[in-house]
Protein backbone atom coordinates (compact mmCIF):
# COMPACT_ATOMS: atom_id res chain seq x y z
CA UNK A 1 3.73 -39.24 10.86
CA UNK A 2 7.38 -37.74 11.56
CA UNK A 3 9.18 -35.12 9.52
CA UNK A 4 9.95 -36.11 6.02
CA UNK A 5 13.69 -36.44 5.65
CA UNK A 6 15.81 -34.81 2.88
CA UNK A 7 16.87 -37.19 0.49
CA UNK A 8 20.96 -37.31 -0.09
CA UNK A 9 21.83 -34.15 -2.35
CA UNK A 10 18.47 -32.57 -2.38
CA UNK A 11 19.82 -29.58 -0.58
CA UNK A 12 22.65 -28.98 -2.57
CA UNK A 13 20.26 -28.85 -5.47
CA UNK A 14 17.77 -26.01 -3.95
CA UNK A 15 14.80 -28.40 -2.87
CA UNK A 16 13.44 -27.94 0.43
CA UNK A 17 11.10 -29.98 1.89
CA UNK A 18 9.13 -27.92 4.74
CA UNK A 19 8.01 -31.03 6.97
CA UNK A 20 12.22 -31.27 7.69
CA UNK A 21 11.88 -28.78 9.84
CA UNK A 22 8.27 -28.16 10.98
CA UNK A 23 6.44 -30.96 12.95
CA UNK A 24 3.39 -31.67 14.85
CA UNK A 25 4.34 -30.95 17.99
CA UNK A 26 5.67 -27.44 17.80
CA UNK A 27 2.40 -26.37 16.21
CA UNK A 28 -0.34 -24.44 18.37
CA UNK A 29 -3.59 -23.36 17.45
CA UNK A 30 -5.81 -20.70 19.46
CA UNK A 31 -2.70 -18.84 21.14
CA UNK A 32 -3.99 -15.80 23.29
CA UNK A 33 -1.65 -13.21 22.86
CA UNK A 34 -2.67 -9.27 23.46
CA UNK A 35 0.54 -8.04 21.15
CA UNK A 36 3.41 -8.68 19.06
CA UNK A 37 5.91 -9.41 21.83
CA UNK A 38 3.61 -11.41 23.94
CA UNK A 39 2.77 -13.86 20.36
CA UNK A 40 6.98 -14.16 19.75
CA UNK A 41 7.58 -15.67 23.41
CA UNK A 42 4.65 -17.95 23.28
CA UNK A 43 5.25 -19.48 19.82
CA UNK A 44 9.04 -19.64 20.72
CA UNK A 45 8.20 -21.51 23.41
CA UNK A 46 7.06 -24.10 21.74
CA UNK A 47 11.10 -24.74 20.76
CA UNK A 48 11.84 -25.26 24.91
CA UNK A 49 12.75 -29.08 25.20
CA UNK A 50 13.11 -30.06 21.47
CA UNK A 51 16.51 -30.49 21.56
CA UNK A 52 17.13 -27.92 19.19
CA UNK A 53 18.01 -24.81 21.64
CA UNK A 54 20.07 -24.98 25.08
CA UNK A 55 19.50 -21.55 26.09
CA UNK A 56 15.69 -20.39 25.02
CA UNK A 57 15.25 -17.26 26.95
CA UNK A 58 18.77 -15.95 25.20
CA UNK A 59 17.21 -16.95 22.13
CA UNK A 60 14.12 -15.21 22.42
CA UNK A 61 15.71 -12.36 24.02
CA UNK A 62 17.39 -12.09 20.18
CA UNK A 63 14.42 -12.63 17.85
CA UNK A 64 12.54 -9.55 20.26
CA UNK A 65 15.61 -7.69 19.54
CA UNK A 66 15.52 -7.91 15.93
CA UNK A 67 11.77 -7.58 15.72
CA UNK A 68 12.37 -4.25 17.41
CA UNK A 69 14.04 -2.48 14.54
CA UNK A 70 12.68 -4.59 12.10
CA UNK A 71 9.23 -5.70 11.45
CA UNK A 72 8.97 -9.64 10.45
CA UNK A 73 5.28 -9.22 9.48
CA UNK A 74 5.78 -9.90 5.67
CA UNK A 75 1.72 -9.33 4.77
CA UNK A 76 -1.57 -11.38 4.34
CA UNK A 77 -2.07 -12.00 8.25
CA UNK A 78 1.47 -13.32 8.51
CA UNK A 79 4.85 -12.55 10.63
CA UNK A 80 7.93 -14.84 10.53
CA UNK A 81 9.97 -13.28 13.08
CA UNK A 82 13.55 -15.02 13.02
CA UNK A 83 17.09 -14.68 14.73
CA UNK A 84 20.75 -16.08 14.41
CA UNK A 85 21.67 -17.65 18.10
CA UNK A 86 24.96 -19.45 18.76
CA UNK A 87 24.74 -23.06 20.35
CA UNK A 88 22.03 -24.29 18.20
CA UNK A 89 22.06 -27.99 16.71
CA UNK A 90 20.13 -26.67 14.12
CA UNK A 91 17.64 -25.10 12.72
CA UNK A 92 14.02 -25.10 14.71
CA UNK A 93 10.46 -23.90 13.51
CA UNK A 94 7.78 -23.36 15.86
CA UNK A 95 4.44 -22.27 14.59
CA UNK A 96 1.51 -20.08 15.66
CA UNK A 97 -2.01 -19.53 15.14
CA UNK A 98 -3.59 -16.66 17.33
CA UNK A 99 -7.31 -16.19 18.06
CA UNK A 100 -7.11 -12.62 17.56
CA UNK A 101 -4.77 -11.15 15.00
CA UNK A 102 -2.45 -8.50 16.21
CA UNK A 103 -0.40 -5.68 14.99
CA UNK A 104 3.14 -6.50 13.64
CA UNK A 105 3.49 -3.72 11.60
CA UNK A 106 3.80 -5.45 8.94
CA UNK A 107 4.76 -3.42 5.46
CA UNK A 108 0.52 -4.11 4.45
CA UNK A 109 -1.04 -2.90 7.66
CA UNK A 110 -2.47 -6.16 8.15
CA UNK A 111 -2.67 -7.73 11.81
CA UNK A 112 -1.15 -10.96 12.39
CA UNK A 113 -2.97 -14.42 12.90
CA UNK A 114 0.06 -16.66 11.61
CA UNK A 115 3.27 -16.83 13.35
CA UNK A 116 6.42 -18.85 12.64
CA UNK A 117 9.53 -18.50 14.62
CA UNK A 118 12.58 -19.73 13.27
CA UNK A 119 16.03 -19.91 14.98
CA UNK A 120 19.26 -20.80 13.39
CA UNK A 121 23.13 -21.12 13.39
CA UNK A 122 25.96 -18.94 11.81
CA UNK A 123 26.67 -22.58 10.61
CA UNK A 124 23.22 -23.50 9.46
CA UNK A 125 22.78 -20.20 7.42
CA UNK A 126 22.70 -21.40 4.13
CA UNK A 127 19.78 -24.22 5.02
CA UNK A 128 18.22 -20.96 6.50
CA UNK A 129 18.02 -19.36 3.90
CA UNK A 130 16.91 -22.21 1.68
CA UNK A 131 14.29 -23.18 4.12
CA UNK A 132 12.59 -19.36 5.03
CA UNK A 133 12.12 -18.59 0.69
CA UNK A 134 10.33 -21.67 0.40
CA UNK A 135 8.21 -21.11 3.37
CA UNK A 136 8.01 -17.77 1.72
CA UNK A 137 6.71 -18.89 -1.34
CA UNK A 138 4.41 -21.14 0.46
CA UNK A 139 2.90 -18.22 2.16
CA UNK A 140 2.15 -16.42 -0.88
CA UNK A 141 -0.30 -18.72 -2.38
CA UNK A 142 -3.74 -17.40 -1.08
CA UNK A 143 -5.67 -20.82 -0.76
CA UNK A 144 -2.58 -22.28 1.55
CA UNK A 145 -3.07 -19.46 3.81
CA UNK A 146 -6.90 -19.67 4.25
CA UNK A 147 -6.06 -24.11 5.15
CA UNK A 148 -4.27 -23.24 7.63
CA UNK A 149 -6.43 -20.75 9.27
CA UNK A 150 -9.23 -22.71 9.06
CA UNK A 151 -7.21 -25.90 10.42
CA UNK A 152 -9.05 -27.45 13.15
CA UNK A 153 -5.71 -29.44 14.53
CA UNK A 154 -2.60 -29.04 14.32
CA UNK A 155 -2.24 -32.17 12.68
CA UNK A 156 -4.62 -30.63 9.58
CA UNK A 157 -2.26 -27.68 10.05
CA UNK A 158 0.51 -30.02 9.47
CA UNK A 159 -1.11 -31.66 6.50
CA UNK A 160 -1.23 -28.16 4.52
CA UNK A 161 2.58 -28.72 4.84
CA UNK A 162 2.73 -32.09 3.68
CA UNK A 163 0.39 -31.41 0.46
CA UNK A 164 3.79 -29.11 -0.96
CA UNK A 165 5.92 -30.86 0.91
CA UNK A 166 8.85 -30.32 -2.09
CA UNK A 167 9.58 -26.25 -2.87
CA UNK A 168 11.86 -25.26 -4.66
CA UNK A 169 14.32 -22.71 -4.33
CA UNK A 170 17.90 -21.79 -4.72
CA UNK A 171 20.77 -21.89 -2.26
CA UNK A 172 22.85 -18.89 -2.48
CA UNK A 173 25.64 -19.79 -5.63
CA UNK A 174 28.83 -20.93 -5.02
CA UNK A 175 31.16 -19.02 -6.38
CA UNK A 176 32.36 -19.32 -9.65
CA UNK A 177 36.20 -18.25 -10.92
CA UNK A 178 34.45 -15.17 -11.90
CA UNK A 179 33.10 -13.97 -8.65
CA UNK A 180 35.67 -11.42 -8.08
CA UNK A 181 36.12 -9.89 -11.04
CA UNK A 182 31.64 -9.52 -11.09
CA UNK A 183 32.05 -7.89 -7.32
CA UNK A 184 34.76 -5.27 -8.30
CA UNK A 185 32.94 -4.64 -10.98
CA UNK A 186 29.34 -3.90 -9.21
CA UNK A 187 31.14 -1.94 -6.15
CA UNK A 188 30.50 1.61 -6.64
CA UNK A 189 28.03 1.01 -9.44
CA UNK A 190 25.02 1.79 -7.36
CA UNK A 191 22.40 4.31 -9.04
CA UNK A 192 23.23 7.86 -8.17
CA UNK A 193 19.92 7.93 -6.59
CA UNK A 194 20.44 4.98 -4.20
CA UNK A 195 23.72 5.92 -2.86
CA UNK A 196 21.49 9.49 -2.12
CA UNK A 197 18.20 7.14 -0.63
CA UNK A 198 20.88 5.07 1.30
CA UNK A 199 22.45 8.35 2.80
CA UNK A 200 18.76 9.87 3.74
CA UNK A 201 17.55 6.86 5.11
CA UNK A 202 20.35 6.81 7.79
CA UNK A 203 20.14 10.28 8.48
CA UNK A 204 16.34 10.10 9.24
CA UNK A 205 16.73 7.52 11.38
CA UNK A 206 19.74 9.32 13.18
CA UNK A 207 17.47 12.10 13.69
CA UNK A 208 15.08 10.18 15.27
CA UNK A 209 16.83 8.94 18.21
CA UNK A 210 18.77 11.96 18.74
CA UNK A 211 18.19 15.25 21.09
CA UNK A 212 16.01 18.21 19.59
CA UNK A 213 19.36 20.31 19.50
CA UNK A 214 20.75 17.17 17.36
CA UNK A 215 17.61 16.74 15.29
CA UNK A 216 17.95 20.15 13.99
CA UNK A 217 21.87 20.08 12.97
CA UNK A 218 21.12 17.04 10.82
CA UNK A 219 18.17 18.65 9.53
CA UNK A 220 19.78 20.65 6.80
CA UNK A 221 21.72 17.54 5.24
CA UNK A 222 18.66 15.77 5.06
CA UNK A 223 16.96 19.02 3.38
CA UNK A 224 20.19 19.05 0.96
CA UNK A 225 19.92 15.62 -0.01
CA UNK A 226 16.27 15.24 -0.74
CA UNK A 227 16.63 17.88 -2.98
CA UNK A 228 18.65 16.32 -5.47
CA UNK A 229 16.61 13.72 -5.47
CA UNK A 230 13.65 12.63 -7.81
CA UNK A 231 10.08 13.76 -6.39
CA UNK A 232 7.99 10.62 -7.18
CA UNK A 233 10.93 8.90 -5.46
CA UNK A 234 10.85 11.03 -2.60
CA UNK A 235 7.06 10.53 -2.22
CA UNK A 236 7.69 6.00 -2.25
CA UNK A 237 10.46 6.77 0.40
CA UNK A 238 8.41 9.25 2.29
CA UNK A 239 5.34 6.68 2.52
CA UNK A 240 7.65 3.28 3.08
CA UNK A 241 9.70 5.17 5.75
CA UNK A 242 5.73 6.22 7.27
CA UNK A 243 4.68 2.86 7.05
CA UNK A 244 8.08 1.18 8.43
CA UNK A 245 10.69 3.49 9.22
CA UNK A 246 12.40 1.43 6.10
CA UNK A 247 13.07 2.44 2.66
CA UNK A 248 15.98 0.92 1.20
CA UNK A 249 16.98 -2.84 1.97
CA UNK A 250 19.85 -4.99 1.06
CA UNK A 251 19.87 -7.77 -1.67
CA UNK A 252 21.55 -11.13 -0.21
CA UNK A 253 21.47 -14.21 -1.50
CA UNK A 254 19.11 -13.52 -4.36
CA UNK A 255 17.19 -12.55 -1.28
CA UNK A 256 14.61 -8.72 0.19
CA UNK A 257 16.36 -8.55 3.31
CA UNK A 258 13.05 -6.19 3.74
CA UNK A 259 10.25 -8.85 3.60
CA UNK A 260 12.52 -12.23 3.26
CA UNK A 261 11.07 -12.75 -0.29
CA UNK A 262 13.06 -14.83 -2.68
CA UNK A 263 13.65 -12.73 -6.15
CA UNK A 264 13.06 -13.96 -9.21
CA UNK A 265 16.65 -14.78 -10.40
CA UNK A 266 16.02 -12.45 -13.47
CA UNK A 267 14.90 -9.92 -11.69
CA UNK A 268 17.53 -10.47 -9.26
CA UNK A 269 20.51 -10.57 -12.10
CA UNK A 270 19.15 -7.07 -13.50
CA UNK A 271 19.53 -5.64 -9.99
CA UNK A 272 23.41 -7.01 -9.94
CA UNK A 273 23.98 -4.17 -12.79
CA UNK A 274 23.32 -1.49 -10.55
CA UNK A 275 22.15 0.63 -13.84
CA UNK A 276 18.54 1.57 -11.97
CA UNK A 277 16.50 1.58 -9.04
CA UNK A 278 14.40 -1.13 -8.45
CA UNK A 279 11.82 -2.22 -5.46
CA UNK A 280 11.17 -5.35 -4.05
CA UNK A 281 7.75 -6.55 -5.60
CA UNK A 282 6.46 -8.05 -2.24
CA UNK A 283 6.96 -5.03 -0.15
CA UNK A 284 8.02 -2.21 -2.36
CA UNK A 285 11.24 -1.45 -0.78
CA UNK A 286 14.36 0.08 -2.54
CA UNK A 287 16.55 -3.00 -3.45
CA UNK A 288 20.49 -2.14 -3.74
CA UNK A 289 22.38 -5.75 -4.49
CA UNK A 290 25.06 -6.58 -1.60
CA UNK A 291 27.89 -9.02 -3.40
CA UNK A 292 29.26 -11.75 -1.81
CA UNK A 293 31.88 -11.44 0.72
CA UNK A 294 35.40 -13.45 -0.95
């Protein structure tokens, strides 16, 4: 059976079905693959002669580069490592079932048995978006996770798919007359704390790929800032930085830039008002809300 097609006007009104974009054929069960890296280029692979991407090794070359300053591994035994790459028809899923789960560093500490590689365009961001928070969502669900791990065939893999074939989820929102008048209003309306986590954040990761004689110049800001701020907040950025070497993540889109979780558009409109911190309930990052560019 091929890939369900979109009906007219179904993407315009946030429903994404899956089986668009993931088919049969780019599926592959059993992958050997020793480490992170090594499970990226195999599943990517997978994308080589689809149609889909001219120039794969380019294309890998960018998801690896992404995964290395930012872990894809969003928890429960799953990583969907993703780039942007020019010269793509659009967008291409490639999946990945390992026989031994691996380390992705993933914000839960769990090792990864289910990867999905996604490439897409500067002009197919928006069906990107739409397309990675329902997979998302998908993933979340306990018993879909434990179908396809115990898949025989990729076809049974594909049927999981098929069974919520129709998510729902919400493009990012056009925007309204108002839009400008909401983003002056929310620039420079970040807690006092975040602008301070924001600031410490880049100065700990400064230090880190500095010289010694660097490292301890820098050492005193970062000594100044974390005391003015909060000590149970200092403790959840001291153990997310441990875990990830990442704290505080941008809002886009309604969307954890952190773990690629879809918010809750309530939750999501209370972090707009910039009044409080707030973390990302998938991953427990700091949220601050990035407005949309005019």
């Amino acid at each position: 059976m091929g890939p369900t097609k979109v009906a007219e006007g179904e993407e315009e009104k946030g429903i994404m079905r899956l089986t668009e974009y993931i088919v049969k054929k780019r599926i592959k069960l059993s992958l050997n693959a020793k480490d992170k890296n090594t499970a990226i280029r195999q599943v990517a692979e997978l994308l080589g002669g689809s149609g889909i991407v001219k120039d794969l090794p380019t294309a890998v070359a960018r998801v690896l580069e992404r995964e290395s300053y930012e872990s894809c591994g969003i928890g429960h035994g799953v990583a969907i490592p993703h780039a942007r790459c020019s010269g793509l028809k659009n967008l291409g899923c490639a999946i990945g079932r390992l026989k031994k789960p691996v380390d992705f560093l993933s914000f839960d500490g769990e090792p990864v048995s289910l990867v999905f590689v996604i490439l897409y365009s500067t002009e197919t961001t928006a069906k990107y978006l739409l397309f990675i928070s329902s997979l998302t969502r998908m993933l979340q669900k306990e018993e879909v996770r434990l179908k396809l791990l115990h898949a025989k065939t990729p076809a049974d893999f594909y049927s999981v798919f098929e069974e919520a074939d129709v998510e729902s989820g919400e493009l990012p929102p056009k925007k309204p007359a108002r839009r400008r008048k909401a983003k002056a209003a929310s620039a420079g309306q970040e807690p006092p704390e975040m602008l301070l986590l924001i600031r410490l954040q880049r100065l700990e990761t400064l230090k880190q790929g500095v010289s010694k004689k660097k490292a301890g110049a820098i050492q005193p800001q970062i000594d100044n800032l974390r005391a003015c701020i909060n000590s149970d907040t200092l403790r959840h950025f001291d153990m997310l930085m441990k875990r990830s070497k990442l704290a505080v993540v941008a809002v886009e889109g309604a969307m954890c830039q952190g773990c690629n979780m879809k918010l809750h558009s309530a939750f999501a409109q209370e972090l707009r008002k910039g009044d409080k911190l707030a973390a990302c309930p998938s991953c427990k990052r700091f949220l601050f809300f990035v407005g949309e560019k005019e």
